[in-house]
Structure formats: C-alpha cells, structure tokens
PDB file of N, CA and C in Angstrom:
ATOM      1  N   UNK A   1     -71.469  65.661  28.272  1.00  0.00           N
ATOM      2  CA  UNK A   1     -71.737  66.609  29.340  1.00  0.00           C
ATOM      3  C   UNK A   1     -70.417  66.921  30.049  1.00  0.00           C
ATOM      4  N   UNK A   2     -70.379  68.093  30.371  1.00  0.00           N
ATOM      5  CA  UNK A   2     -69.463  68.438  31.550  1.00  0.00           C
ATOM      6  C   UNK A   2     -69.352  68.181  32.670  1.00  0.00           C
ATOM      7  N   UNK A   3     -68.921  67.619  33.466  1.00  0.00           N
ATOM      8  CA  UNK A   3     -68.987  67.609  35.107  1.00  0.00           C
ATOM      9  C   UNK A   3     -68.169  68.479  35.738  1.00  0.00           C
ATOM     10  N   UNK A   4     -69.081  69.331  36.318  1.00  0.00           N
ATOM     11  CA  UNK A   4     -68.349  69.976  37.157  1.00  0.00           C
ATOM     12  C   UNK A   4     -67.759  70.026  38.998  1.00  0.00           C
ATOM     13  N   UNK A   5     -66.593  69.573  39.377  1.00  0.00           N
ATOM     14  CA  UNK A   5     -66.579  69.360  40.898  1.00  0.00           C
ATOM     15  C   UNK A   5     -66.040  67.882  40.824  1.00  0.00           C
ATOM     16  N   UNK A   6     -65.495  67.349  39.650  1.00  0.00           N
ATOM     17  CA  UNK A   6     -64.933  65.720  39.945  1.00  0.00           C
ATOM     18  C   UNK A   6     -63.514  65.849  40.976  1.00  0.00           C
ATOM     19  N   UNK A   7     -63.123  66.871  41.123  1.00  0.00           N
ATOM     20  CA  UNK A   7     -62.276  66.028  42.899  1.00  0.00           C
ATOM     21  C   UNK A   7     -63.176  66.044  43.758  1.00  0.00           C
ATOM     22  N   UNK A   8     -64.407  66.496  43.887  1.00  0.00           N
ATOM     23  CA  UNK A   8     -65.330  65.685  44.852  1.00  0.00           C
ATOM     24  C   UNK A   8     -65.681  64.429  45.347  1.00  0.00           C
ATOM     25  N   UNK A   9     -65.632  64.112  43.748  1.00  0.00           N
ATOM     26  CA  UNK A   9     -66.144  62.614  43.697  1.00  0.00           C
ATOM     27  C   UNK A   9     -64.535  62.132  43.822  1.00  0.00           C
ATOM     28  N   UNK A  10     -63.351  62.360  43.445  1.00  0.00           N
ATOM     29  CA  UNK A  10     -62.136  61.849  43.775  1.00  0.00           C
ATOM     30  C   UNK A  10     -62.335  61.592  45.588  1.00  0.00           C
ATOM     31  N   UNK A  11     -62.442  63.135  46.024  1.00  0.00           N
ATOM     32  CA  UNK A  11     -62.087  63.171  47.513  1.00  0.00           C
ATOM     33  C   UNK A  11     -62.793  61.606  48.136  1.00  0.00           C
ATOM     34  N   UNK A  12     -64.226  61.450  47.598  1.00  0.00           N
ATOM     35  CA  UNK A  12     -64.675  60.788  48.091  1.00  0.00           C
ATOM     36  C   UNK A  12     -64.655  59.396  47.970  1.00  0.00           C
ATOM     37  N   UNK A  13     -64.165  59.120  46.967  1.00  0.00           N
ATOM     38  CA  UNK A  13     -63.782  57.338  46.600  1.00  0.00           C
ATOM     39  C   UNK A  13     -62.156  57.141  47.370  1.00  0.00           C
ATOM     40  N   UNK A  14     -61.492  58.270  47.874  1.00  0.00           N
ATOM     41  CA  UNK A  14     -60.565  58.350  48.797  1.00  0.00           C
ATOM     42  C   UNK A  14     -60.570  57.403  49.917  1.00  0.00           C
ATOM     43  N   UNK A  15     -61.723  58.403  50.297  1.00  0.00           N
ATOM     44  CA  UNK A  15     -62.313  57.644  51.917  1.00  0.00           C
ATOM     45  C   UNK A  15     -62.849  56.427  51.529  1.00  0.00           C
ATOM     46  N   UNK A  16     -63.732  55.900  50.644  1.00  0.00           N
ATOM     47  CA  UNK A  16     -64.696  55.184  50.086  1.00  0.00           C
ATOM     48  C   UNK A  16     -64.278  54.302  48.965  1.00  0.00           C
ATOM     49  N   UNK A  17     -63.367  53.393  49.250  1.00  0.00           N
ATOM     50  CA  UNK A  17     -62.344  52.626  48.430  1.00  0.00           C
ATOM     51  C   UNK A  17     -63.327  52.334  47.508  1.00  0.00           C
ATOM     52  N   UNK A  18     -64.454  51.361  47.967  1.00  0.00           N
ATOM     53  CA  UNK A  18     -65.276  50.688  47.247  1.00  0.00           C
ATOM     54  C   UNK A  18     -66.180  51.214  46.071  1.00  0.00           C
ATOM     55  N   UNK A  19     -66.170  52.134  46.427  1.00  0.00           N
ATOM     56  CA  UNK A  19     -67.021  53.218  45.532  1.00  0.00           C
ATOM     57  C   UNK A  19     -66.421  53.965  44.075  1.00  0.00           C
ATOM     58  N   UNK A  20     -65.267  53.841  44.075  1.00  0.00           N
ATOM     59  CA  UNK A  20     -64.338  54.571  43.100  1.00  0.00           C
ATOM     60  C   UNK A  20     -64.644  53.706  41.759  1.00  0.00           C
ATOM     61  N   UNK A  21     -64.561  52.561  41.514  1.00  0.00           N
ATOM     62  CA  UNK A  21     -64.695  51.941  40.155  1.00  0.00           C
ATOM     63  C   UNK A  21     -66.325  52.398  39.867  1.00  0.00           C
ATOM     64  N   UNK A  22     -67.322  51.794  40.727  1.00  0.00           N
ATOM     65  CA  UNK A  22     -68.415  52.604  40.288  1.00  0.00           C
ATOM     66  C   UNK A  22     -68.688  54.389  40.109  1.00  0.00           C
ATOM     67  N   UNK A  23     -68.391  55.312  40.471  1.00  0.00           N
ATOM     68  CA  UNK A  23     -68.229  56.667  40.068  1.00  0.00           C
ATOM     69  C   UNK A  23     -67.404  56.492  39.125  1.00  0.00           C
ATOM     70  N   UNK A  24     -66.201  56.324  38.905  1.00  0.00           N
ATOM     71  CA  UNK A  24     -65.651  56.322  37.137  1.00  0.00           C
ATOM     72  C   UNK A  24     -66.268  55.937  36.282  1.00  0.00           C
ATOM     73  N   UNK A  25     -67.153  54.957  36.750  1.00  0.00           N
ATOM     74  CA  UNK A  25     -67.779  54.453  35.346  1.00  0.00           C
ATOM     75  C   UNK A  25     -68.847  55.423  35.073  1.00  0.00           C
ATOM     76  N   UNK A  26     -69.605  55.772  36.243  1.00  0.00           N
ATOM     77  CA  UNK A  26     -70.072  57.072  36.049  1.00  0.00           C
ATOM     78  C   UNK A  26     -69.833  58.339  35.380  1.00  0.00           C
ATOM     79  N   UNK A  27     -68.568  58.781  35.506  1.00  0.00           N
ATOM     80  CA  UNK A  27     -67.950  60.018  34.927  1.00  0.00           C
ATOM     81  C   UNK A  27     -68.224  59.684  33.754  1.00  0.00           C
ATOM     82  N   UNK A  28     -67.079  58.563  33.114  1.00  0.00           N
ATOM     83  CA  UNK A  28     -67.218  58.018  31.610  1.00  0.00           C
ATOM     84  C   UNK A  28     -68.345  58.290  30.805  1.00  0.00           C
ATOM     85  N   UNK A  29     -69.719  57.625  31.443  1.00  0.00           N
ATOM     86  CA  UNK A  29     -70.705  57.783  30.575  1.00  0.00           C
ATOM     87  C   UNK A  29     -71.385  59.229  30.435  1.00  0.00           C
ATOM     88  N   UNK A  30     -71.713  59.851  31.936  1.00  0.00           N
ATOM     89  CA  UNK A  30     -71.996  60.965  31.938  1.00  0.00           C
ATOM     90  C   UNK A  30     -71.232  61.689  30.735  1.00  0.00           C
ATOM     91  N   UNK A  31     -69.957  61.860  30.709  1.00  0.00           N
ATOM     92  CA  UNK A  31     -69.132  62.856  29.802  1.00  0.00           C
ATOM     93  C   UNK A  31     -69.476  62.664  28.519  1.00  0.00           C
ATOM     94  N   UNK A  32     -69.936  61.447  27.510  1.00  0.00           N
ATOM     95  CA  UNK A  32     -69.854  61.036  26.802  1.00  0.00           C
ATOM     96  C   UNK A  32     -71.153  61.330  26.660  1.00  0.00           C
ATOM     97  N   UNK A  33     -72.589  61.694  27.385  1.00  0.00           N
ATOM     98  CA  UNK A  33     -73.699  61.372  27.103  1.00  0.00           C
ATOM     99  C   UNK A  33     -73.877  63.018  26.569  1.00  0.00           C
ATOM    100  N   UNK A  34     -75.772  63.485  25.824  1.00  0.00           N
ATOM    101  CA  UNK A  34     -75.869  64.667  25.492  1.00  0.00           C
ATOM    102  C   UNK A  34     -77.348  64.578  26.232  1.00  0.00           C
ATOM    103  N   UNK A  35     -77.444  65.430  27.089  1.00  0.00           N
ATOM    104  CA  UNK A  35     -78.506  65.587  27.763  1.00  0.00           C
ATOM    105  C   UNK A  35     -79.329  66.873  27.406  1.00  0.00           C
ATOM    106  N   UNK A  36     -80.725  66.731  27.279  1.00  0.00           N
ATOM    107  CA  UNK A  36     -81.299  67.523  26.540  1.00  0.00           C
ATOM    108  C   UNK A  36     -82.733  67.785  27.752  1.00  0.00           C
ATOM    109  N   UNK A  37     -83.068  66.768  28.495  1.00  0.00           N
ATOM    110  CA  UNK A  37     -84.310  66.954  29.413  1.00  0.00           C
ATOM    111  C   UNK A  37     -83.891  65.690  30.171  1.00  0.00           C
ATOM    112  N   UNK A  38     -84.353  65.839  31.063  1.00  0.00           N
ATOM    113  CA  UNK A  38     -84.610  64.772  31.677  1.00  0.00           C
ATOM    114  C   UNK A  38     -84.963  63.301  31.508  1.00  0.00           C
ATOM    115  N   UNK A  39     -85.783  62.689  30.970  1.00  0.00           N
ATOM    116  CA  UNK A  39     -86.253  62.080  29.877  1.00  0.00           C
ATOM    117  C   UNK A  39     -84.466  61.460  29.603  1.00  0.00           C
ATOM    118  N   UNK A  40     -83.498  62.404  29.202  1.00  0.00           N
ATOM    119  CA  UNK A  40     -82.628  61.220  28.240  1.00  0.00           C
ATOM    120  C   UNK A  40     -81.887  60.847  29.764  1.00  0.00           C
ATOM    121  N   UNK A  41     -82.181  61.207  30.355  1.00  0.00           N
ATOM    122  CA  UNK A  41     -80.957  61.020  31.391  1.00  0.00           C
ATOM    123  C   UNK A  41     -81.830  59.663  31.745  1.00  0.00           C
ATOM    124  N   UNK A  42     -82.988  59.384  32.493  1.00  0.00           N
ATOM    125  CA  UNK A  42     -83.905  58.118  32.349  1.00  0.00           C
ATOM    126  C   UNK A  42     -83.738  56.978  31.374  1.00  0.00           C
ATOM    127  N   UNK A  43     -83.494  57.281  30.049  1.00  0.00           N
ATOM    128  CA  UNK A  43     -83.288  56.577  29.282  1.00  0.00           C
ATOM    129  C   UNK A  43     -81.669  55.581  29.649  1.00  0.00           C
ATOM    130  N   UNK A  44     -81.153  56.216  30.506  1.00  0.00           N
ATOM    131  CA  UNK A  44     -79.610  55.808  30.793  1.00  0.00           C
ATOM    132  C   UNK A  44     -79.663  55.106  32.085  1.00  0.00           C
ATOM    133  N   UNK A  45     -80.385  55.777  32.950  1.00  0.00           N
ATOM    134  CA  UNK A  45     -79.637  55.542  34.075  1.00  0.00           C
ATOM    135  C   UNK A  45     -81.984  55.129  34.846  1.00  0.00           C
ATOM    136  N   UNK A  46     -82.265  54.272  34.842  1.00  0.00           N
ATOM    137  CA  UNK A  46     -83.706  54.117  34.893  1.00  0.00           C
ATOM    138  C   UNK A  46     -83.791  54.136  36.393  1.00  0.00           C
ATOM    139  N   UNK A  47     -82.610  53.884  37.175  1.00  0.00           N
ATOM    140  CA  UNK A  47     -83.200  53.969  38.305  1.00  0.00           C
ATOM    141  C   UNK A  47     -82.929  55.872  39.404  1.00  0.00           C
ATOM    142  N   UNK A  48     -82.645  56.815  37.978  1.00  0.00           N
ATOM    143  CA  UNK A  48     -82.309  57.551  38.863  1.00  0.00           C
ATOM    144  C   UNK A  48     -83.586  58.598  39.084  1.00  0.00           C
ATOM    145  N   UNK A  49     -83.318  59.721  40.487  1.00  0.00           N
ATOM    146  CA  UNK A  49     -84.325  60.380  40.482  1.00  0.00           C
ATOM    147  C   UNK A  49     -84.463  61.411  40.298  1.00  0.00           C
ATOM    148  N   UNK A  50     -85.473  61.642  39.368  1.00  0.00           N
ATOM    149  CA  UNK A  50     -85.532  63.403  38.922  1.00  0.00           C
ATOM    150  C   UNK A  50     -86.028  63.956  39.854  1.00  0.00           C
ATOM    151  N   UNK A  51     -85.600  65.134  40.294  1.00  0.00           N
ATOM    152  CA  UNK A  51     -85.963  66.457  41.468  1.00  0.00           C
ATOM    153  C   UNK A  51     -86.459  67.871  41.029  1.00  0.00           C
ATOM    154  N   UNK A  52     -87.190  68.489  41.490  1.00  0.00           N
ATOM    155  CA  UNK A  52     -87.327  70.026  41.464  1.00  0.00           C
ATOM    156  C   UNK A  52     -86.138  70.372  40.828  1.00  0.00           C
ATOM    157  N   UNK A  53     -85.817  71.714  40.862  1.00  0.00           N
ATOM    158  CA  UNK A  53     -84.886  72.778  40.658  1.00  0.00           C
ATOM    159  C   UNK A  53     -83.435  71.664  39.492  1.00  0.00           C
ATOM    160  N   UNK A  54     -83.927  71.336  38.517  1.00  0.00           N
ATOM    161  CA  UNK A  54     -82.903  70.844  37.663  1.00  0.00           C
ATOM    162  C   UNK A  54     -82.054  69.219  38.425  1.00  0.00           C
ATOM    163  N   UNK A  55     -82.537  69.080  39.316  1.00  0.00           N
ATOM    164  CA  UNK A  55     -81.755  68.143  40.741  1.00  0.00           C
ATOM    165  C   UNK A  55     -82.203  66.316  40.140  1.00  0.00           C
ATOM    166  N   UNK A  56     -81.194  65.618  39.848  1.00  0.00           N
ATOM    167  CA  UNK A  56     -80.950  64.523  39.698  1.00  0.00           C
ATOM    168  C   UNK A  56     -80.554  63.793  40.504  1.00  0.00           C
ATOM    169  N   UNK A  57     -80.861  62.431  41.381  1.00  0.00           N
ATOM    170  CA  UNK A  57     -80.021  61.842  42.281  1.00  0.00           C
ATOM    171  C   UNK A  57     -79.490  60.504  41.483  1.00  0.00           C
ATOM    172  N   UNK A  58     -78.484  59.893  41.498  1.00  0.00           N
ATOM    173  CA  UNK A  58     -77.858  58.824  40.739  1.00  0.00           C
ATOM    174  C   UNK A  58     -77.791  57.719  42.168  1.00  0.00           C
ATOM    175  N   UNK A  59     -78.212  56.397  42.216  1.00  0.00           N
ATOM    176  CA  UNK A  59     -77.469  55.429  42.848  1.00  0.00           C
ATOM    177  C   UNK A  59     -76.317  55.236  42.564  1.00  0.00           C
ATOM    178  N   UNK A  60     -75.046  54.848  43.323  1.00  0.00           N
ATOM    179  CA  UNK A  60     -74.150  54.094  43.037  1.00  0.00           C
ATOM    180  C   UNK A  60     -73.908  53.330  43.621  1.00  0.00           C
ATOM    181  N   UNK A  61     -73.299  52.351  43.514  1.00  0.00           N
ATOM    182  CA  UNK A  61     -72.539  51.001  43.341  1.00  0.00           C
ATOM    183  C   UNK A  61     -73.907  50.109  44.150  1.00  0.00           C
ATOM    184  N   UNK A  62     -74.716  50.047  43.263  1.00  0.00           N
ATOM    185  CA  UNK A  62     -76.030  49.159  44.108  1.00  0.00           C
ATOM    186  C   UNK A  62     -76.507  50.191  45.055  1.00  0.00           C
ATOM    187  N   UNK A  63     -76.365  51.044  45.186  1.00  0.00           N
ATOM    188  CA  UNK A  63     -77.640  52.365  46.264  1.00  0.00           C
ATOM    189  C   UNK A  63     -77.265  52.567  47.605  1.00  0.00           C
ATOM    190  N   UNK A  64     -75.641  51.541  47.721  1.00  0.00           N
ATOM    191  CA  UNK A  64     -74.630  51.890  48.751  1.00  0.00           C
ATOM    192  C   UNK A  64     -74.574  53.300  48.852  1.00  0.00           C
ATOM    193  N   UNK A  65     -74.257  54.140  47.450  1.00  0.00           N
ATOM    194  CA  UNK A  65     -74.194  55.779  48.093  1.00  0.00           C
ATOM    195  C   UNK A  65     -75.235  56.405  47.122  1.00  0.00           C
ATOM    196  N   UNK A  66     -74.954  57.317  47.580  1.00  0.00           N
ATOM    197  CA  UNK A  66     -76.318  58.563  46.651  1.00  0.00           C
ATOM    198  C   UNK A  66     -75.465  59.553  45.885  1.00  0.00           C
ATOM    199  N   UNK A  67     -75.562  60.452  44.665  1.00  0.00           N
ATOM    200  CA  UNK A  67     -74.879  61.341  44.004  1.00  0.00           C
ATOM    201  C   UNK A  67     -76.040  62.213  43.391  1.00  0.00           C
ATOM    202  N   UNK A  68     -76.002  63.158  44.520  1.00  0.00           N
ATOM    203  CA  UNK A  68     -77.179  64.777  43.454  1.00  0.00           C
ATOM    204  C   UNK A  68     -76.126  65.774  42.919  1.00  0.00           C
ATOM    205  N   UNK A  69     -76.683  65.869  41.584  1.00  0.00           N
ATOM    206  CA  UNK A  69     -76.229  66.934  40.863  1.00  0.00           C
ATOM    207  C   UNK A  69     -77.175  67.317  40.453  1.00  0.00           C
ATOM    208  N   UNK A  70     -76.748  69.006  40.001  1.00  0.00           N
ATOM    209  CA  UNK A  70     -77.798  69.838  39.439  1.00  0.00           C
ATOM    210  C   UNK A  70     -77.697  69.812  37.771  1.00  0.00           C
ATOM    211  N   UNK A  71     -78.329  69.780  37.036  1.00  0.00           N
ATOM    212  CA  UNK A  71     -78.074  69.459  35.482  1.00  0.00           C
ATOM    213  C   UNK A  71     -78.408  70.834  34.746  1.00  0.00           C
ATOM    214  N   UNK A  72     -77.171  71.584  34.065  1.00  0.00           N
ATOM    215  CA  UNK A  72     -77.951  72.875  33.509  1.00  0.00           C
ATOM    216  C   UNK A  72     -77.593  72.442  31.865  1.00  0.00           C
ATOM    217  N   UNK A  73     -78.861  71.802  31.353  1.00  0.00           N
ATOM    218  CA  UNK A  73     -78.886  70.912  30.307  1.00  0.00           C
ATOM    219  C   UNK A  73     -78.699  72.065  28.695  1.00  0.00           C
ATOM    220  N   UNK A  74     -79.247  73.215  29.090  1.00  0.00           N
ATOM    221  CA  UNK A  74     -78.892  74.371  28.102  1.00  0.00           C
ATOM    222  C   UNK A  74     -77.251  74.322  27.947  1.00  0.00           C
ATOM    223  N   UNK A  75     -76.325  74.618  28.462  1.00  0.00           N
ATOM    224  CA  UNK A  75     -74.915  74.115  29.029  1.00  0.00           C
ATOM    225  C   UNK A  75     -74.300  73.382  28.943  1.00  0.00           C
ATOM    226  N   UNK A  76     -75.032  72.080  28.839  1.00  0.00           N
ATOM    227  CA  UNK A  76     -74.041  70.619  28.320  1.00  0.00           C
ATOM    228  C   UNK A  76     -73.331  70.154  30.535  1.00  0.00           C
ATOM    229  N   UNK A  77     -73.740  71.076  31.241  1.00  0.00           N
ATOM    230  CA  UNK A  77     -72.899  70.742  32.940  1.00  0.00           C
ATOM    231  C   UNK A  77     -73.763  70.241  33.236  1.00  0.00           C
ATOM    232  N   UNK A  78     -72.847  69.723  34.578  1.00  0.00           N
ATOM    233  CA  UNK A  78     -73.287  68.591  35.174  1.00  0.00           C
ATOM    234  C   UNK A  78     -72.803  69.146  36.341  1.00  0.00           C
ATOM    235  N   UNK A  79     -73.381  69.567  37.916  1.00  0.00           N
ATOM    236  CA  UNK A  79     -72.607  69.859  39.007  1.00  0.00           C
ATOM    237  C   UNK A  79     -72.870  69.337  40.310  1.00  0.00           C
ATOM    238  N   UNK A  80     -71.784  68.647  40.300  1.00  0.00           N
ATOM    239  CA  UNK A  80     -71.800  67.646  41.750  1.00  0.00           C
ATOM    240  C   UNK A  80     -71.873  68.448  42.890  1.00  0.00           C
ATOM    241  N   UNK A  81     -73.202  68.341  43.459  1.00  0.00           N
ATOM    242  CA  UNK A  81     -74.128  68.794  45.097  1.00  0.00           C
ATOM    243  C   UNK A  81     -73.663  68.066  45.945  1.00  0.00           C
ATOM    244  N   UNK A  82     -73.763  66.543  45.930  1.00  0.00           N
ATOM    245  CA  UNK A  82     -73.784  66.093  47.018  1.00  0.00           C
ATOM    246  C   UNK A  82     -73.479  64.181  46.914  1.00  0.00           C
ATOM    247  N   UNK A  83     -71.994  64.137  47.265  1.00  0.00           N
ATOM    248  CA  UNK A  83     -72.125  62.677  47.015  1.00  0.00           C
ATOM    249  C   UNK A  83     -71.589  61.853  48.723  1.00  0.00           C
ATOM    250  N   UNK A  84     -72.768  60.692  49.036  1.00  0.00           N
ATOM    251  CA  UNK A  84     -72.231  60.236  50.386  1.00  0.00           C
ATOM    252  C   UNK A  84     -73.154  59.126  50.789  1.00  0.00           C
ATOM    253  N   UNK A  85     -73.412  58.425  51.219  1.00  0.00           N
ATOM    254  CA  UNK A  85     -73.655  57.139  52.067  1.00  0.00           C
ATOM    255  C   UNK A  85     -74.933  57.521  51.457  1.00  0.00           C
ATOM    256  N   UNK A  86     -75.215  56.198  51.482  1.00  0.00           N
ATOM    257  CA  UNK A  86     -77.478  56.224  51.957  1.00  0.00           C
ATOM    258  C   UNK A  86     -77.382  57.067  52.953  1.00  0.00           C
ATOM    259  N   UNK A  87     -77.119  56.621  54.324  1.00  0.00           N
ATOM    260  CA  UNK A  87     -77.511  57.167  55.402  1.00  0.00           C
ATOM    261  C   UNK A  87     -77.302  58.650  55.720  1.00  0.00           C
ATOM    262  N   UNK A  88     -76.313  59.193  54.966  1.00  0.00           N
ATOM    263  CA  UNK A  88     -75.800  60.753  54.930  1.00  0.00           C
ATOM    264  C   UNK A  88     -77.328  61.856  54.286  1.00  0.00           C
ATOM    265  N   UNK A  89     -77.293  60.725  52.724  1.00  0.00           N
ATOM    266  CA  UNK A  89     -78.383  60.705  52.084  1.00  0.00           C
ATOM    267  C   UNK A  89     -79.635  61.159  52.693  1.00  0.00           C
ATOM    268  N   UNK A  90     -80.018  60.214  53.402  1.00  0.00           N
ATOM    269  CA  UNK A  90     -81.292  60.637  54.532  1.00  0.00           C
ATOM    270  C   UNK A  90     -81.380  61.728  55.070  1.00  0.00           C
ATOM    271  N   UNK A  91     -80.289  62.712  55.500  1.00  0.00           N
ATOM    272  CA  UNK A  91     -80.276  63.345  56.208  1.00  0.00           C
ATOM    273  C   UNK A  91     -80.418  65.144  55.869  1.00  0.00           C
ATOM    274  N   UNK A  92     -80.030  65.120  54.344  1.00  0.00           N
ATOM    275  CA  UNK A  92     -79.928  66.168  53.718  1.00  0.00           C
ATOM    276  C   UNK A  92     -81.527  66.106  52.936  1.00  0.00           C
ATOM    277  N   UNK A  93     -81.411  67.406  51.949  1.00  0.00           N
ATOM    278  CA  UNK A  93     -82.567  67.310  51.381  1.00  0.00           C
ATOM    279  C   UNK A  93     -82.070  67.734  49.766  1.00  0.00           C
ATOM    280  N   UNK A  94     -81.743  66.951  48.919  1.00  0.00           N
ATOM    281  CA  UNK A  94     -82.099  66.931  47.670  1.00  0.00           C
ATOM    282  C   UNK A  94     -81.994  67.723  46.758  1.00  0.00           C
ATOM    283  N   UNK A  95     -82.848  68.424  47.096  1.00  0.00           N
ATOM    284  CA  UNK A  95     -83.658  69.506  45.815  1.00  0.00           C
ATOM    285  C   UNK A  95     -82.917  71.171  46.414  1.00  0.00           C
ATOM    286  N   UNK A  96     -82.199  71.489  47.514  1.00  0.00           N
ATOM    287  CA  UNK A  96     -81.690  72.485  47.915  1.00  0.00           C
ATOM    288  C   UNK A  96     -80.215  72.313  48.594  1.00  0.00           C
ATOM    289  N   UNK A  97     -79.598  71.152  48.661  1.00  0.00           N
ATOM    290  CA  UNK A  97     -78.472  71.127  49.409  1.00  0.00           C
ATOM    291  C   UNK A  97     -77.359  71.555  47.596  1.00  0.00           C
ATOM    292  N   UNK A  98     -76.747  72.561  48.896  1.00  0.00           N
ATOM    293  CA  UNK A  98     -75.886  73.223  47.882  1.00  0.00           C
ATOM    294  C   UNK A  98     -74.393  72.583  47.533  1.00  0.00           C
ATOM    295  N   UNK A  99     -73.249  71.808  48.081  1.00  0.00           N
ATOM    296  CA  UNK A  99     -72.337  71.562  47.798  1.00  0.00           C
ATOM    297  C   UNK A  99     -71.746  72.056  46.838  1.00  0.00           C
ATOM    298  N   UNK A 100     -71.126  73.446  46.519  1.00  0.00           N
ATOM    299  CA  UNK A 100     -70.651  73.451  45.754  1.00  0.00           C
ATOM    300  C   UNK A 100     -68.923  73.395  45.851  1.00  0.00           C
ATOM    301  N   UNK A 101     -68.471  72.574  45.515  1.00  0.00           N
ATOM    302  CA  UNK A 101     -67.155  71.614  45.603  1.00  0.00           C
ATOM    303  C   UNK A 101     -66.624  72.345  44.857  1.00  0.00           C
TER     304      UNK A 101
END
C-alpha cells in the first residue's frame, strides 16, 4: 500500500518521542501489505477499527495514540486523517475528520 501524508506521522513522533518506533513499524508493514477489503486489514492488525466512509482507526504503541486513515483499496493508498493521543482521539469524530496533511 501507499501511504499517503507520512511527514504527518514524522511531525508527530517529533513531539511524541515515544511513539516513533511504534508508527515505523507501522509504515513498514502497511507498505508491504495488499489490501483488498477490509477483512485483510483485520487479518493484520485485529485490534483495529473499521469505520463508515472507507475510515480505519489503528492503535498505537498499546492505544497510547489513535491513527485514522481513509483506505482507497481500488488504489493500493492509504491516507493519514488523523494521528494523536487517546484523549485528542475522543474529541474528534472518526468517520469525517478530514486532516489532510
């Protein structure tokens, strides 16, 4: 898959020292994976959550932060919406927050 918007996720393991080895390892697999429905992305990642409108949320580093991307699986992309705290997390909504980085 493609990711699209990774100095996002740079900007943010910036601020977020702790977080950076877990999002790389992220990138890695993501890039490497072939996503076809939803379904394979589950098969990878079991605790993540599928959303409306193409919208995936990923835990990272233990559910310390949240990462929604939109998946346009026809495409092979991957586009980083929204990556930030649980608590940031809470505050937005998911399935419509736009970030486009």
């Amino acid at each position: 898959m493609k990711i699209i918007a990774i100095k996002a996720l740079r900007e943010f393991w910036e601020q977020f020292p702790d977080a950076e080895q877990a999002l790389k390892a992220w990138v890695d697999e993501v890039r490497k994976a072939h996503w076809n429905q939803p379904t394979d992305i589950k098969k990878l990642y079991r605790g993540a959550s599928i959303l409306k409108n193409r919208r995936v949320v990923f835990n990272i580093k233990g559910n310390a932060y949240r990462l929604a991307v939109s998946v346009a699986y026809r495409f092979g992309a991957v586009y980083i919406k929204f990556i930030g705290t649980h608590q940031q997390y809470d505050e937005i909504d998911a399935e419509t927050v736009g970030g486009d980085y």
